[in-house]
PDB file of N, CA and C in Angstrom:
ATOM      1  N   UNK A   1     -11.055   1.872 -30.178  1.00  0.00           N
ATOM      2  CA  UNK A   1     -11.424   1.016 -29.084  1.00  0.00           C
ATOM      3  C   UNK A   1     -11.020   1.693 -27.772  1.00  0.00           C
ATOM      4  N   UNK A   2     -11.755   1.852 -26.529  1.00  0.00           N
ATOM      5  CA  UNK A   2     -11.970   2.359 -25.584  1.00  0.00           C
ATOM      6  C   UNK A   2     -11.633   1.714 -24.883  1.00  0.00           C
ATOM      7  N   UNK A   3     -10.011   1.858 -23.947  1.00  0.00           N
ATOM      8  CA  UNK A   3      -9.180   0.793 -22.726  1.00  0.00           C
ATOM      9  C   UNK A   3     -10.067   1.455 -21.574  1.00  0.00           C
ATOM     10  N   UNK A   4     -11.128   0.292 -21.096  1.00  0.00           N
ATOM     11  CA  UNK A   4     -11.414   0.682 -19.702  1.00  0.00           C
ATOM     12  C   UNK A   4      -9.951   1.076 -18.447  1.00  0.00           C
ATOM     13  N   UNK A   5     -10.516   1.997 -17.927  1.00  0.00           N
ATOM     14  CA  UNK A   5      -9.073   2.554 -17.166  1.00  0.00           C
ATOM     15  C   UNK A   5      -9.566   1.992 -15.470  1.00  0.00           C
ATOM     16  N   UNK A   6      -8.552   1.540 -14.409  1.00  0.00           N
ATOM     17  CA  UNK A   6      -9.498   1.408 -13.211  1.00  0.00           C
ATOM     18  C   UNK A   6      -8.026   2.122 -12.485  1.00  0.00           C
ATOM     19  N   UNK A   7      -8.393   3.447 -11.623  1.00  0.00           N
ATOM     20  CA  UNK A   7      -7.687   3.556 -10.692  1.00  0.00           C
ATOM     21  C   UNK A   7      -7.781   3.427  -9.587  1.00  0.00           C
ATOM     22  N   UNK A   8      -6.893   4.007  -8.095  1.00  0.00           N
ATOM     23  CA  UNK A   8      -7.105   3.320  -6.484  1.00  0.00           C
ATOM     24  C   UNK A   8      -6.094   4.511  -6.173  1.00  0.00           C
ATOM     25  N   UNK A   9      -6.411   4.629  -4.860  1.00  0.00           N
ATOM     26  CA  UNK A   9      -5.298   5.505  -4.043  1.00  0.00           C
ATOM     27  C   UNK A   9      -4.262   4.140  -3.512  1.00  0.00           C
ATOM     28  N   UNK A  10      -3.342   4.748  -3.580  1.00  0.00           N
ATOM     29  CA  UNK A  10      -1.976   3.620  -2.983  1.00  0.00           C
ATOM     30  C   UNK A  10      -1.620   3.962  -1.231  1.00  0.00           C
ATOM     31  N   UNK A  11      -2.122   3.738   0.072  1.00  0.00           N
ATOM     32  CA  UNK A  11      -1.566   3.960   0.852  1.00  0.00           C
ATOM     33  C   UNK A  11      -0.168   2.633   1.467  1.00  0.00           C
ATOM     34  N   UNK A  12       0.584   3.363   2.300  1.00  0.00           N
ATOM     35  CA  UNK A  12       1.304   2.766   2.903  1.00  0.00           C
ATOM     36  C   UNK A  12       1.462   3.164   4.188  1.00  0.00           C
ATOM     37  N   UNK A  13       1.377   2.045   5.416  1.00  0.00           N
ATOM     38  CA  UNK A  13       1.558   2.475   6.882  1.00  0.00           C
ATOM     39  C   UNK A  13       1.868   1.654   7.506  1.00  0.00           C
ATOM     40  N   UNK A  14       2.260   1.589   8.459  1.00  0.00           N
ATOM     41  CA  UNK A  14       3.070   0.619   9.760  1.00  0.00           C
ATOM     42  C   UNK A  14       2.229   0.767  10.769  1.00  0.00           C
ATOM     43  N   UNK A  15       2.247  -0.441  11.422  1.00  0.00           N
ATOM     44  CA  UNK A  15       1.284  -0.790  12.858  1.00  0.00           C
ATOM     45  C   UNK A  15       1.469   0.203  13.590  1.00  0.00           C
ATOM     46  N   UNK A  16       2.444   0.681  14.180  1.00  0.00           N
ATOM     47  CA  UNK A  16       2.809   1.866  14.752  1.00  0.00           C
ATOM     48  C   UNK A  16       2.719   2.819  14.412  1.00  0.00           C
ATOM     49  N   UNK A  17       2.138   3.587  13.085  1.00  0.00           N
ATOM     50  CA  UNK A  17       2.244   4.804  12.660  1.00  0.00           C
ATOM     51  C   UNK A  17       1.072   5.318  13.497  1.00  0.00           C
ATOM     52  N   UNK A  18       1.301   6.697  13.956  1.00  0.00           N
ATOM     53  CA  UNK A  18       0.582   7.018  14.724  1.00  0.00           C
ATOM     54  C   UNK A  18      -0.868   7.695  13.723  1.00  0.00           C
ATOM     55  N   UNK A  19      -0.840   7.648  12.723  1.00  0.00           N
ATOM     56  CA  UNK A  19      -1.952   7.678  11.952  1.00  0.00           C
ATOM     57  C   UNK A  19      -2.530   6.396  11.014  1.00  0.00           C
ATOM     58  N   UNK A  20      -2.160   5.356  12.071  1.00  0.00           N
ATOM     59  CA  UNK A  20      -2.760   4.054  11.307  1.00  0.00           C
ATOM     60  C   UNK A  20      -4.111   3.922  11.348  1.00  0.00           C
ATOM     61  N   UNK A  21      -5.169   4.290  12.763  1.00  0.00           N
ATOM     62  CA  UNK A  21      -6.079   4.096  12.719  1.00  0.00           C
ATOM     63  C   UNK A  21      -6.657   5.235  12.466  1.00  0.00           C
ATOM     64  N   UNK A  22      -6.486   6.208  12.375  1.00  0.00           N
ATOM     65  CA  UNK A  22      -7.142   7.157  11.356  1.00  0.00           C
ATOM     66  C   UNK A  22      -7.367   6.452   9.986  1.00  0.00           C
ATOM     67  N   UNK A  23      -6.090   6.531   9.336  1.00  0.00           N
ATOM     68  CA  UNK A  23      -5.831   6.101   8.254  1.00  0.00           C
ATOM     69  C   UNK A  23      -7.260   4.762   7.722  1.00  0.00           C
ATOM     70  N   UNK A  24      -7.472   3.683   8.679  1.00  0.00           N
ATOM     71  CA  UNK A  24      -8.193   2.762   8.343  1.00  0.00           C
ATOM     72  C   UNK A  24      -9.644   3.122   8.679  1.00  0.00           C
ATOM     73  N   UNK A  25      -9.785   4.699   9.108  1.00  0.00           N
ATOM     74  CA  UNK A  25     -11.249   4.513   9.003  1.00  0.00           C
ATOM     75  C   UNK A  25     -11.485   5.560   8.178  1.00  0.00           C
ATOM     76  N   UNK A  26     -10.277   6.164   7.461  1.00  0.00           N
ATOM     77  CA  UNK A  26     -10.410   6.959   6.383  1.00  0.00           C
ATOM     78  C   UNK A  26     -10.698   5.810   5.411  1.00  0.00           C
ATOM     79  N   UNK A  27      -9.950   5.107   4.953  1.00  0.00           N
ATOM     80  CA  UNK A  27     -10.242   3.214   3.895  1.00  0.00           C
ATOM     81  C   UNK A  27     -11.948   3.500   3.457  1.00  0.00           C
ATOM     82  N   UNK A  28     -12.505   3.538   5.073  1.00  0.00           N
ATOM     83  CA  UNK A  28     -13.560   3.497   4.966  1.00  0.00           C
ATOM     84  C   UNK A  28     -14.382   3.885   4.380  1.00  0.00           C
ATOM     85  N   UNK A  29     -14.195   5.258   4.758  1.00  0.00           N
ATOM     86  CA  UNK A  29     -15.243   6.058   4.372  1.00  0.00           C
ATOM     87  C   UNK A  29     -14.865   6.561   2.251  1.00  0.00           C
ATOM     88  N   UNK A  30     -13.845   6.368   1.980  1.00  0.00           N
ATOM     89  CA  UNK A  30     -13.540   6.172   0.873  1.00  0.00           C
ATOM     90  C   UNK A  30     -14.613   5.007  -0.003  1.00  0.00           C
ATOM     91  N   UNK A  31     -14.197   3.480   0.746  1.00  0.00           N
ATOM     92  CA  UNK A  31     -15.137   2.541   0.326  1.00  0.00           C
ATOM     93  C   UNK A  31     -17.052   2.965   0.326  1.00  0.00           C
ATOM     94  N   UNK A  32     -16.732   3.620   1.391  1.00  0.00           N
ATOM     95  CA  UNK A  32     -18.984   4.389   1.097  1.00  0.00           C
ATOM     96  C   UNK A  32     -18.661   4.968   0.003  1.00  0.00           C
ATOM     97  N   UNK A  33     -18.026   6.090  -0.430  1.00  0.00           N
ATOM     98  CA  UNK A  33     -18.141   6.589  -1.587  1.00  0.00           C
ATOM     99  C   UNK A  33     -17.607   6.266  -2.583  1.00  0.00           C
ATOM    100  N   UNK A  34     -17.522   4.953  -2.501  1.00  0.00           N
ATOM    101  CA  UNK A  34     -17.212   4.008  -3.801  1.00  0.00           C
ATOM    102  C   UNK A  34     -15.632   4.580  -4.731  1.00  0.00           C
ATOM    103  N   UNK A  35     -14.771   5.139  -3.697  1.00  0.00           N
ATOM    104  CA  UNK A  35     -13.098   4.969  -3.776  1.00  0.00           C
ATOM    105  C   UNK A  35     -12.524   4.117  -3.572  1.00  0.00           C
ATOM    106  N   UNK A  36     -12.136   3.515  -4.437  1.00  0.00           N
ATOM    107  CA  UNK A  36     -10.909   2.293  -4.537  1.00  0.00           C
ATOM    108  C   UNK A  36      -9.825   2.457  -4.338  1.00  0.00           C
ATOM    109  N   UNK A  37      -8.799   2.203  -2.346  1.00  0.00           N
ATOM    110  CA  UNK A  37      -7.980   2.187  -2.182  1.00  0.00           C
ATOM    111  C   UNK A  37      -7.183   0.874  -1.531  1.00  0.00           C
ATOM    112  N   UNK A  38      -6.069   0.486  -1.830  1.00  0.00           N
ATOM    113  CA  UNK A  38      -5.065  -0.595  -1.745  1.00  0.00           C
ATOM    114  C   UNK A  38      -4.257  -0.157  -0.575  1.00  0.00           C
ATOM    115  N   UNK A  39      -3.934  -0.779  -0.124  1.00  0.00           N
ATOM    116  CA  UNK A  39      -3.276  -0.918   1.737  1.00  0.00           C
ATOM    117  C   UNK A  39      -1.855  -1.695   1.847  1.00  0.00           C
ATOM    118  N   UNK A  40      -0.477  -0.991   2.269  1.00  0.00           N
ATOM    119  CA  UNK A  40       0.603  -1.755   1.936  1.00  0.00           C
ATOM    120  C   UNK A  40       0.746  -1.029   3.575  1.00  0.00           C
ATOM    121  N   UNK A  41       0.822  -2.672   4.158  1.00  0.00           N
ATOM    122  CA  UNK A  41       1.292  -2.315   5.425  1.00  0.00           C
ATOM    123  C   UNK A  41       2.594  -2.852   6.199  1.00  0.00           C
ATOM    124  N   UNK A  42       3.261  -2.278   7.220  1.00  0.00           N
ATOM    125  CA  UNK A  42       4.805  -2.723   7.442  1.00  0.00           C
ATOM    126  C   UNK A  42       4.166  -3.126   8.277  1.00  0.00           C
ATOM    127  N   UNK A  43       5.016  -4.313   9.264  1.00  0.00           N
ATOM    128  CA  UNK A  43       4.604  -4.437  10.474  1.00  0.00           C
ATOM    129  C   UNK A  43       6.135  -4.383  11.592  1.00  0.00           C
ATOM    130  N   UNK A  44       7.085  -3.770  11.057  1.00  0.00           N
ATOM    131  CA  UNK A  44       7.412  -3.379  12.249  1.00  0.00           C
ATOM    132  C   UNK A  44       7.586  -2.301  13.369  1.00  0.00           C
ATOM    133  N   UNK A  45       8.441  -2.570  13.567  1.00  0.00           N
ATOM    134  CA  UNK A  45       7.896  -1.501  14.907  1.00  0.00           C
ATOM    135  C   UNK A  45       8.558   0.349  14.214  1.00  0.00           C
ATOM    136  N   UNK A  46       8.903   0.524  13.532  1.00  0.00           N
ATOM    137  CA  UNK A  46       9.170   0.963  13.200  1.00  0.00           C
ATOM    138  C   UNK A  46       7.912   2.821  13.096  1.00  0.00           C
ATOM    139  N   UNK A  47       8.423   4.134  13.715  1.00  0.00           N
ATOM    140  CA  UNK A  47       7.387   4.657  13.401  1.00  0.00           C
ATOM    141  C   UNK A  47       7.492   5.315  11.820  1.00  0.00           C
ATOM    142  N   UNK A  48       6.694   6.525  11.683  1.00  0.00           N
ATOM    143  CA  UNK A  48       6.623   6.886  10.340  1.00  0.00           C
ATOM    144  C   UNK A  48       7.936   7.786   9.657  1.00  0.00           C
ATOM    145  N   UNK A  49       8.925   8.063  10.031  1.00  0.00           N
ATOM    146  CA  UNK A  49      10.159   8.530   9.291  1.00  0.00           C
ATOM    147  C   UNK A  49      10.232   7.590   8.924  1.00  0.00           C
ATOM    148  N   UNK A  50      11.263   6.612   9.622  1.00  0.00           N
ATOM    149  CA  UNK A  50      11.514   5.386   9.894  1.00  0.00           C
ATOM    150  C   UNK A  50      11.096   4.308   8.823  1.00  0.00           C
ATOM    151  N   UNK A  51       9.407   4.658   8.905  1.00  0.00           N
ATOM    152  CA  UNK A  51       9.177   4.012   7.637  1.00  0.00           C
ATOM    153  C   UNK A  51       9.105   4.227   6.507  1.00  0.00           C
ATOM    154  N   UNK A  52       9.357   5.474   6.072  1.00  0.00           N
ATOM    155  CA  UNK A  52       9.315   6.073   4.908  1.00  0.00           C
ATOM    156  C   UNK A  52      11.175   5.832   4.450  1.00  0.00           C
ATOM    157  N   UNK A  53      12.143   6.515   5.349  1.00  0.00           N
ATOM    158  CA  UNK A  53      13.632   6.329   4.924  1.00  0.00           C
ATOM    159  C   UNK A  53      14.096   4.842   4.870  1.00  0.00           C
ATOM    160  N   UNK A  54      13.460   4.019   5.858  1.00  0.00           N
ATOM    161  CA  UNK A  54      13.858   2.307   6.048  1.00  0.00           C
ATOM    162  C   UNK A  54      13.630   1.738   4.311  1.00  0.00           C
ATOM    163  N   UNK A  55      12.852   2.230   4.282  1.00  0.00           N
ATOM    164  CA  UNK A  55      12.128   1.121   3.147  1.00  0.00           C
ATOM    165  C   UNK A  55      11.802   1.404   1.778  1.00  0.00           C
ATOM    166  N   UNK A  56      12.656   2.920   1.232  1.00  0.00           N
ATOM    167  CA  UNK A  56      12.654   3.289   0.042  1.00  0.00           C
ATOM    168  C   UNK A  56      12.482   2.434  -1.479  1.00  0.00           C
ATOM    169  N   UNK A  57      13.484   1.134  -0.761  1.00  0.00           N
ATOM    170  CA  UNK A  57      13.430   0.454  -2.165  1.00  0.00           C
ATOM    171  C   UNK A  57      11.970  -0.564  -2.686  1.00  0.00           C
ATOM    172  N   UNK A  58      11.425  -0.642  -1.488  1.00  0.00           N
ATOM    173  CA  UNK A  58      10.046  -1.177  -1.302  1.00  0.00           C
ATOM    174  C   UNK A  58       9.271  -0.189  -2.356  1.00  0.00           C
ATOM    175  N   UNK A  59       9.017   1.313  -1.225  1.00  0.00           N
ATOM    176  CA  UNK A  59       8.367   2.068  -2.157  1.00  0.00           C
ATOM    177  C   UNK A  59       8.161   2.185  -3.559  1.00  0.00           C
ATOM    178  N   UNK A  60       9.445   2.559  -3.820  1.00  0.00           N
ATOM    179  CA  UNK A  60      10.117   2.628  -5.405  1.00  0.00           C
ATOM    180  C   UNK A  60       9.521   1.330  -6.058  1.00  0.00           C
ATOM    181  N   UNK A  61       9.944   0.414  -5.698  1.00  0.00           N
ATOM    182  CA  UNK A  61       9.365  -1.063  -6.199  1.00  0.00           C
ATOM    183  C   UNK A  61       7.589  -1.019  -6.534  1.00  0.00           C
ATOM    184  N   UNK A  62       6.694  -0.860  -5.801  1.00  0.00           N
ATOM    185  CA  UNK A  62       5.706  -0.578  -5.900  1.00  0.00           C
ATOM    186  C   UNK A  62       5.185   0.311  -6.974  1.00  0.00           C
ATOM    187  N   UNK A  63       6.046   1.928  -7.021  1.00  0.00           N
ATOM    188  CA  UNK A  63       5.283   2.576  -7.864  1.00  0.00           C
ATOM    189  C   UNK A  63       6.196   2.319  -9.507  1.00  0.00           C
ATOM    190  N   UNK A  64       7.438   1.329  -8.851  1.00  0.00           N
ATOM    191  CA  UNK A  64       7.346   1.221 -10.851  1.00  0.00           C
ATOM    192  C   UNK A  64       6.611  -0.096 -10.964  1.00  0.00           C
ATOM    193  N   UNK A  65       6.153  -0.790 -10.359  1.00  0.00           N
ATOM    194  CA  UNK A  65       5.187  -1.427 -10.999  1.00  0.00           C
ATOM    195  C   UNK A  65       4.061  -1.256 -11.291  1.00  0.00           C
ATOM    196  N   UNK A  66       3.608  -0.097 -10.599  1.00  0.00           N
ATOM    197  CA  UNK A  66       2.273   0.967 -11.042  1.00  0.00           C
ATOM    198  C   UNK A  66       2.202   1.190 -12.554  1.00  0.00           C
ATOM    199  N   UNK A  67       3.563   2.065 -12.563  1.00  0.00           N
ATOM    200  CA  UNK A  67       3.940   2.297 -14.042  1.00  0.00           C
ATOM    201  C   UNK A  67       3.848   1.579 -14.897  1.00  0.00           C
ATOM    202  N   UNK A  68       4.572   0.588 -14.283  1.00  0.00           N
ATOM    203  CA  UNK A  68       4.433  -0.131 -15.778  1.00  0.00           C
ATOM    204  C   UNK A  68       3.485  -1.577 -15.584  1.00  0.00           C
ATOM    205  N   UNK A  69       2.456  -1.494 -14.703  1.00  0.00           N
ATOM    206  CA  UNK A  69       1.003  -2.231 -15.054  1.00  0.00           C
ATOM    207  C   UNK A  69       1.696  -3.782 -14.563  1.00  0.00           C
ATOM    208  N   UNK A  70       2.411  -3.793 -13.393  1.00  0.00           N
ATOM    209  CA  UNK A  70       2.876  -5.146 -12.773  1.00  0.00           C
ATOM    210  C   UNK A  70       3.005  -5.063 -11.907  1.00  0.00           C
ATOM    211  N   UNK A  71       3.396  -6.419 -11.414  1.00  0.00           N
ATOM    212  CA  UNK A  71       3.264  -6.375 -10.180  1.00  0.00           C
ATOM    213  C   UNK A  71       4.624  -7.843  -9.388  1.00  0.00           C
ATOM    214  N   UNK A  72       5.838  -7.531  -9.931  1.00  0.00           N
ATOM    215  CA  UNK A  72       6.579  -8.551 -10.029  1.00  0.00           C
ATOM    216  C   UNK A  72       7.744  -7.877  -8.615  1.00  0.00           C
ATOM    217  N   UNK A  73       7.448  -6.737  -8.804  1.00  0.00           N
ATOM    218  CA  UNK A  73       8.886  -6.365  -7.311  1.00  0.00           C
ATOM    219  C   UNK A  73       7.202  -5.685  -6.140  1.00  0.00           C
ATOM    220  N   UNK A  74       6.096  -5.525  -6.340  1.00  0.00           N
ATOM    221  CA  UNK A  74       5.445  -5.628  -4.989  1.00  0.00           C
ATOM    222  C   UNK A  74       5.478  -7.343  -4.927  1.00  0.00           C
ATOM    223  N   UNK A  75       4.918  -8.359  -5.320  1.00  0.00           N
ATOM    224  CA  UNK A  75       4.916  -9.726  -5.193  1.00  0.00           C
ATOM    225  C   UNK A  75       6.126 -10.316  -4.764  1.00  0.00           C
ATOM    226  N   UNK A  76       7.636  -9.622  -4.850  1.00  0.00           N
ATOM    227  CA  UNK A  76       8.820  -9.865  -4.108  1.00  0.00           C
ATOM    228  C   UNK A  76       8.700  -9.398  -2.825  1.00  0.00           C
ATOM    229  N   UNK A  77       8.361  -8.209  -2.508  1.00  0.00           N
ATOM    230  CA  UNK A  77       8.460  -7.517  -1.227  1.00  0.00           C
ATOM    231  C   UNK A  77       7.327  -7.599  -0.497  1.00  0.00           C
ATOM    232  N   UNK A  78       5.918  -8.110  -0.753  1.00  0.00           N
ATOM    233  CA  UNK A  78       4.990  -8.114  -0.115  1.00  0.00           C
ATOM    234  C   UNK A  78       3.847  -9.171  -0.233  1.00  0.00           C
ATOM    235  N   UNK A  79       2.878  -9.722   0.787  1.00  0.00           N
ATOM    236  CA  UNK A  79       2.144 -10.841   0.343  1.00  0.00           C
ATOM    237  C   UNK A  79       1.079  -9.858   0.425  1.00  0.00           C
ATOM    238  N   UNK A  80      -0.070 -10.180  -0.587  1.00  0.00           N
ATOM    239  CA  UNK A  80      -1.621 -10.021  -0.667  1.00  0.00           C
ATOM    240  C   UNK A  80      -2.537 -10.726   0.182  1.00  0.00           C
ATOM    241  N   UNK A  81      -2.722  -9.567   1.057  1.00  0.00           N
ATOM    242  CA  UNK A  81      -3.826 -10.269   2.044  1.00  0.00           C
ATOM    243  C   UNK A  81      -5.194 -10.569   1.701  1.00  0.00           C
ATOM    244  N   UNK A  82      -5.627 -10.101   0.827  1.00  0.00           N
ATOM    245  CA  UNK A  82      -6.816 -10.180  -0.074  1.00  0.00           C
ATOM    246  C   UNK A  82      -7.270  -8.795  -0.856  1.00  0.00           C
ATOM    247  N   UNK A  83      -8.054  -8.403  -1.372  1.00  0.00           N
ATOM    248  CA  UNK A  83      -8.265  -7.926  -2.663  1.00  0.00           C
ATOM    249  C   UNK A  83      -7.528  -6.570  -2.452  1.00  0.00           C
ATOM    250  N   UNK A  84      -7.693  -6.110  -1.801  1.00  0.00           N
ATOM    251  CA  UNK A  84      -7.069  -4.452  -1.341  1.00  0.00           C
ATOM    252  C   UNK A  84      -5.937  -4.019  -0.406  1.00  0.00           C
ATOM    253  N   UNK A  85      -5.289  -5.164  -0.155  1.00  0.00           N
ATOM    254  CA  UNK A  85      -4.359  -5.251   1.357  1.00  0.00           C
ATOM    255  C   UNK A  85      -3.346  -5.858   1.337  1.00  0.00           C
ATOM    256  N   UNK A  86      -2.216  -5.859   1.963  1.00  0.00           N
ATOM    257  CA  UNK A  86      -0.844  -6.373   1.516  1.00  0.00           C
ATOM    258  C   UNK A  86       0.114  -5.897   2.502  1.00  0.00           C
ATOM    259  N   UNK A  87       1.035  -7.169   3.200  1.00  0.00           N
ATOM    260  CA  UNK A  87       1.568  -6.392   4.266  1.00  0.00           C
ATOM    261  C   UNK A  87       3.060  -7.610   3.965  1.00  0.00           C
ATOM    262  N   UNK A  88       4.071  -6.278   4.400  1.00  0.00           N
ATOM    263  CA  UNK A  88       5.406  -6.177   3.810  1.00  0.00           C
ATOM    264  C   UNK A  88       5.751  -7.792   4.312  1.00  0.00           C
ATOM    265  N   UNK A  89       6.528  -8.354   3.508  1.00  0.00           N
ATOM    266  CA  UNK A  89       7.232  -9.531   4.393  1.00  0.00           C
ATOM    267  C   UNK A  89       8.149  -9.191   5.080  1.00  0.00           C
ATOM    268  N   UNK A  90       8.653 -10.430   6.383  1.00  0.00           N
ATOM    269  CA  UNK A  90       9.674 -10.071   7.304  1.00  0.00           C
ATOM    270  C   UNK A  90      10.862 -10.067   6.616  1.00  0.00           C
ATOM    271  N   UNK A  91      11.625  -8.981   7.313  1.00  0.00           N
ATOM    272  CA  UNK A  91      13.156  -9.532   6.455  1.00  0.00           C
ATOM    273  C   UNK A  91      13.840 -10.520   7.069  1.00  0.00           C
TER     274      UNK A  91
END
């Protein structure tokens, strides 16, 4: 029996990252060519070191739930904005 497989690119970025709006019209052009990518966004002010060293345990959280096919520590650390999008809660 044949497990249909579905993958996505995982980005993560902050309002302030100075490659946010790049970043969202890269989304884009992914979506024309029918790439499936998911959007984990910070919103503070924070720029991109910042957001990468601030928020390790977030990260980490995310990709072991990749691993292991859940989604119980992103659903702690983040709300779903709808099908592809998700932005960090306040602390």
């Amino acid at each position: 029996m044949n497990k249909k497989t579905t993958s996505a690119i995982y980005f993560y970025t902050g309002l302030l990252d100075i490659q946010f709006k790049p970043l969202l019209q890269y989304r884009e052009f992914l979506q024309k060519m029918g790439i499936a990518s998911k959007l984990f966004c910070n919103r503070s002010n924070e720029r991109h070191t910042r957001l990468v060293n601030q928020y390790t345990p977030f990260i980490f959280g995310v990709l072991e739930d990749l691993i292991r096919s859940e989604t119980m520590r992103t659903e702690q650390e983040a709300v779903q904005l709808g099908i592809d999008s998700y932005i960090l809660k306040a602390e």
